[in-house]
Protein backbone atom coordinates (compact mmCIF):
# COMPACT_ATOMS: atom_id res chain seq x y z
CA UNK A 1 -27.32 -8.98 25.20
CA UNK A 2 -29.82 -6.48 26.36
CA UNK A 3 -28.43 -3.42 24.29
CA UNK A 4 -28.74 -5.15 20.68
CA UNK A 5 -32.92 -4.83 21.71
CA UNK A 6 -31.40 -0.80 21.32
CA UNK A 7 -30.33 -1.21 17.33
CA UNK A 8 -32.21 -1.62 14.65
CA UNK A 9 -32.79 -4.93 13.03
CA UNK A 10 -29.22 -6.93 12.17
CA UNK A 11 -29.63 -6.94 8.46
CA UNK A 12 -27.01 -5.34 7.08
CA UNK A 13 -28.90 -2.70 5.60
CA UNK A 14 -27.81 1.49 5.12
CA UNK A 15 -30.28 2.12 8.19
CA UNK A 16 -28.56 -0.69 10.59
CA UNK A 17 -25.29 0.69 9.62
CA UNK A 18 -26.47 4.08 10.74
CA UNK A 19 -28.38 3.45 14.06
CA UNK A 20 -25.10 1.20 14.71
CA UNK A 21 -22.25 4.39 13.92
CA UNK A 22 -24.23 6.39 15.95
CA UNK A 23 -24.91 4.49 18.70
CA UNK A 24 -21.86 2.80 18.68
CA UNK A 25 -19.55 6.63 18.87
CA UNK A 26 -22.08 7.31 22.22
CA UNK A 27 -21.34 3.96 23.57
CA UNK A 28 -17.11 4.80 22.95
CA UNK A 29 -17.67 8.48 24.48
CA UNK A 30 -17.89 6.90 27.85
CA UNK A 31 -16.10 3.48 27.03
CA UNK A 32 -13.30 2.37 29.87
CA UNK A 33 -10.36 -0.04 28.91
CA UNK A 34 -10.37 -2.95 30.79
CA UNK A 35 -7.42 -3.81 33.09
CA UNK A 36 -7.91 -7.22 32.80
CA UNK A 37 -8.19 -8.42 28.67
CA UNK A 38 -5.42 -9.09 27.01
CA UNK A 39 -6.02 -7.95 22.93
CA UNK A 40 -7.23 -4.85 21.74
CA UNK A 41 -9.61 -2.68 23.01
CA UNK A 42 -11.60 0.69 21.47
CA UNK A 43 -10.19 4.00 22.94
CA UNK A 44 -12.38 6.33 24.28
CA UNK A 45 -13.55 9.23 22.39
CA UNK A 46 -13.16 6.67 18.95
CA UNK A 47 -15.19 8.00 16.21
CA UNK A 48 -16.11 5.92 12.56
CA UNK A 49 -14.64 7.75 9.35
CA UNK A 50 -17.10 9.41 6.84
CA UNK A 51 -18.13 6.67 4.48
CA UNK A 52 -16.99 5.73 1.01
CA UNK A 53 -18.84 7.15 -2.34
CA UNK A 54 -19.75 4.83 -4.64
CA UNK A 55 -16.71 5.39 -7.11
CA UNK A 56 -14.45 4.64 -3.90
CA UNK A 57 -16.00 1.92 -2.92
CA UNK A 58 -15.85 0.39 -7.03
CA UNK A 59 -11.96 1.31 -6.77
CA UNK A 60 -11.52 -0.46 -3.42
CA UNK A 61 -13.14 -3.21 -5.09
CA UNK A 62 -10.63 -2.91 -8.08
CA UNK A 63 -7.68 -2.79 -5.95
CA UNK A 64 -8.58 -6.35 -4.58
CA UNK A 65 -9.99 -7.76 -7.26
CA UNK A 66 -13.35 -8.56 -5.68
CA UNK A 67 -17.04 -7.71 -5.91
CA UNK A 68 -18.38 -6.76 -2.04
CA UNK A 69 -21.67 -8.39 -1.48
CA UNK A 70 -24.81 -6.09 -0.72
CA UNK A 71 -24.20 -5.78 3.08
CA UNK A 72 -20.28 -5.44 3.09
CA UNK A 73 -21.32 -2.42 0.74
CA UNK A 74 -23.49 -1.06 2.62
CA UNK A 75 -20.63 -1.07 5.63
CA UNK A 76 -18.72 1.14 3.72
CA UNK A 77 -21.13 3.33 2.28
CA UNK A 78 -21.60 4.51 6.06
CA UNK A 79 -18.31 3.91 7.81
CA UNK A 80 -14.94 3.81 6.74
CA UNK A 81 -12.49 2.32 9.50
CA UNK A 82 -12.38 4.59 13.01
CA UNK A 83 -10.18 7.61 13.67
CA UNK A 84 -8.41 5.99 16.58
CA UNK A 85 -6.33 2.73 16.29
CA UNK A 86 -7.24 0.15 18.88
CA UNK A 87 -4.81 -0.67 21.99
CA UNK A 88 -3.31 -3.46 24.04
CA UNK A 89 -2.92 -2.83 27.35
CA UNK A 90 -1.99 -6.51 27.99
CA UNK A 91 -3.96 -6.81 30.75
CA UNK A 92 -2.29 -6.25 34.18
CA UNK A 93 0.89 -7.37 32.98
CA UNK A 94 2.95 -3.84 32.95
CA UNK A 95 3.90 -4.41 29.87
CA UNK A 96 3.60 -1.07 27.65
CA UNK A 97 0.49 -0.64 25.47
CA UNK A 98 0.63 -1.43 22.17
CA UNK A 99 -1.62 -0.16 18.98
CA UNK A 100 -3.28 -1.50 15.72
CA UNK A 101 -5.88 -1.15 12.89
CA UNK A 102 -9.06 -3.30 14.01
CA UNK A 103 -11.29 -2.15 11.48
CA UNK A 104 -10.09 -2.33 8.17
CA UNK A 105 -10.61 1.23 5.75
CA UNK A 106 -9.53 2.62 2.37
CA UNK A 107 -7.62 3.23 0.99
CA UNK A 108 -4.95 3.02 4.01
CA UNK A 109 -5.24 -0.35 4.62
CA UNK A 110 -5.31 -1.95 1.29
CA UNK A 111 -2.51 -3.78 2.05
CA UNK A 112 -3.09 -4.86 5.49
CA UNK A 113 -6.10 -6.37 4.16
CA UNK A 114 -4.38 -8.15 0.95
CA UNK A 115 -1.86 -9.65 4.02
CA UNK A 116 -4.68 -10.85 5.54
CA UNK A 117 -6.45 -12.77 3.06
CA UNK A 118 -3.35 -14.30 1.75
CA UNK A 119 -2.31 -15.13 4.96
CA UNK A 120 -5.44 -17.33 5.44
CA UNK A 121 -5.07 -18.38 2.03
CA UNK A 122 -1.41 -19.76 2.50
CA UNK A 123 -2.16 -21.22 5.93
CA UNK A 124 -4.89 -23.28 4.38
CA UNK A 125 -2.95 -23.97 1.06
CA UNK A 126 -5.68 -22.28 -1.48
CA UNK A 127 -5.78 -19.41 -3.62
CA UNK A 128 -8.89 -17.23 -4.90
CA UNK A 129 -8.32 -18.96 -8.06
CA UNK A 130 -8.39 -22.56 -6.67
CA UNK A 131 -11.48 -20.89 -4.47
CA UNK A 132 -13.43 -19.92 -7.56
CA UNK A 133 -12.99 -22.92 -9.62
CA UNK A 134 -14.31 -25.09 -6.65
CA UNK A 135 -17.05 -23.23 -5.48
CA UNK A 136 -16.15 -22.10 -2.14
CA UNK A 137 -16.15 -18.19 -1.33
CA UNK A 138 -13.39 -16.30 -0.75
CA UNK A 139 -12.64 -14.11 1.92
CA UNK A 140 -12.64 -10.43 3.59
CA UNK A 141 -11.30 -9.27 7.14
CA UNK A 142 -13.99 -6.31 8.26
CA UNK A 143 -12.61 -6.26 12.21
CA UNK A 144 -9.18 -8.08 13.19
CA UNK A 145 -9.73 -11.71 12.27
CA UNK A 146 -13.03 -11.88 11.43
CA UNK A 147 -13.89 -12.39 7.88
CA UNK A 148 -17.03 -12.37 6.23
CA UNK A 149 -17.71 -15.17 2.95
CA UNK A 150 -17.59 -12.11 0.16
CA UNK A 151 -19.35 -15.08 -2.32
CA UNK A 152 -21.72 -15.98 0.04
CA UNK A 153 -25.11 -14.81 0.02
CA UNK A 154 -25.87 -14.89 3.58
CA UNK A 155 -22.28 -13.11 4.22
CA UNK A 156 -21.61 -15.70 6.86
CA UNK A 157 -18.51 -14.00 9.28
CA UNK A 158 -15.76 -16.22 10.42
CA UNK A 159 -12.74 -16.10 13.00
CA UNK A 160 -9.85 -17.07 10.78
CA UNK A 161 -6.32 -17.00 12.33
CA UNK A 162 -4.10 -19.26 10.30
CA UNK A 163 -6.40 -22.64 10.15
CA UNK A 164 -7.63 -22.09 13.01
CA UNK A 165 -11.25 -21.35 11.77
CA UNK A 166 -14.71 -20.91 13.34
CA UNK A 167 -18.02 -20.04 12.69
CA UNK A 168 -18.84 -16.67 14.14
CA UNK A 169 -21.98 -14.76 13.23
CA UNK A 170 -24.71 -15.06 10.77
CA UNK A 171 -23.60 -11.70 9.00
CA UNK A 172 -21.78 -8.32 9.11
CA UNK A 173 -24.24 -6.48 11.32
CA UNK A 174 -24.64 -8.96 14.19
CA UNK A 175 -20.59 -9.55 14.31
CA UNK A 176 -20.48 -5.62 14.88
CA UNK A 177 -23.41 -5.47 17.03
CA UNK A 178 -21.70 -8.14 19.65
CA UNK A 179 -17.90 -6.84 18.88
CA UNK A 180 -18.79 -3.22 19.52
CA UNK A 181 -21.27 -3.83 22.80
CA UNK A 182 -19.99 -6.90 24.25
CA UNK A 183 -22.25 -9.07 23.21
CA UNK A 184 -20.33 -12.31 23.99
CA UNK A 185 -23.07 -14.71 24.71
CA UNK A 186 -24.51 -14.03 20.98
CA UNK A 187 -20.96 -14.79 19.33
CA UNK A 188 -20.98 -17.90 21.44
CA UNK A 189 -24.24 -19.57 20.16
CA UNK A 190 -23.12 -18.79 16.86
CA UNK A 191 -19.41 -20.64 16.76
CA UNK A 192 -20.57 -23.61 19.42
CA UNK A 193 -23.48 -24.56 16.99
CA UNK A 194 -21.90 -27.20 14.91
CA UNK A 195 -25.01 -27.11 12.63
CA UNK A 196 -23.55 -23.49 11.23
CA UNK A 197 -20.66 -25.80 9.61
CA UNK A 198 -22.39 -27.43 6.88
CA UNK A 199 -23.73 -23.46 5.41
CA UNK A 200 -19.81 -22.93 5.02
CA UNK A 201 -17.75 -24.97 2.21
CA UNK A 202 -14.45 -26.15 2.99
CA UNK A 203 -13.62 -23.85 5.63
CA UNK A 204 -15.15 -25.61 8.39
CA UNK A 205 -14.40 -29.09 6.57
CA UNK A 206 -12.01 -29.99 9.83
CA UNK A 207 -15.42 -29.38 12.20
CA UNK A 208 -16.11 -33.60 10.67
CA UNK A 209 -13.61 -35.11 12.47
CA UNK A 210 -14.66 -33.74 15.74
């Protein structure tokens, strides 16, 4: 919790995104896998990719068929997915590592992403279509499951595997901030605060019956 006091403000702003890929490639310099988690971890030595121009980031829109809000922009404009692809060690099991994309770049994960979406889509019977028409904001992965609310204003992030659906951070920057530095007290306030449920429409409509 301590190290977030390091970054500048969570706001999803060009100058977060740049204390955050910089501090963030020192913290990975020294980073050690641990034996014990089961999921996927940053290698050491990981560094971000250069960030998008403006005419790349208006064609990654294009190919998806989506306007990025303000912040989500701003992610790419800095960073654009790491150089390293996360591993699985599967914990102490002896089982042999495994790899994957966690953060999502363009253009070679276009249609990774475009899985994604339409995974959660199908799982939760909706399309963007049906999305638009009733008001509720469709969806973007930025690191493994966690999607930020593209037609939100606040960019709300979510953990979205199939319907299984919670309420994660209050935006881009402070999902990184706790994903990157471990942070996993912060993450926790967020999704056990059943008060966050009624700022997101229709995703978190099963959070009633509880």
């Amino acid at each position: 919790m301590d190290q977030i006091i390091e970054l500048r403000s969570p706001d999803n702003s060009v100058a977060f995104f740049q204390d955050l890929k910089r501090k963030s490639e020192e913290h990975w310099m020294e980073a050690e896998l641990n034996e014990y988690i089961y999921g996927l971890q940053t290698q050491r030595h990981t560094k971000w990719k250069k960030g998008l121009t403006e005419e790349e980031i208006d064609d990654f829109e294009s190919e998806l068929g989506m306007i990025f809000p303000a912040g989500l922009r701003n992610f790419y404009r800095v960073m654009n997915g790491v150089d390293l692809p996360a591993i699985d060690i599967h914990g102490s099991s002896g089982e042999e590592p495994t790899y994957s994309n966690s953060f999502y770049s363009y253009p070679g994960h276009v249609e990774a992403i475009k899985q994604r979406i339409r995974w959660i889509y199908d799982a939760n019977q909706v399309d963007a279509d049906q999305l638009s028409q009733r008001g509720i904001s469709r969806i973007f992965p930025v690191y493994g499951h966690r999607f930020v609310l593209i037609d939100d204003e606040d960019e709300i992030v979510l953990s979205m595997y199939g319907k299984d659906i919670i309420y994660w951070a209050d935006n881009i920057s402070k999902m990184l901030a706790g994903q990157i530095f471990g942070m996993d007290r912060l993450s926790a306030e967020f999704h056990s605060n059943k008060e966050n449920a009624g700022r997101v429409k229709f995703w978190l409509d099963w959070l009633d019956n509880q």
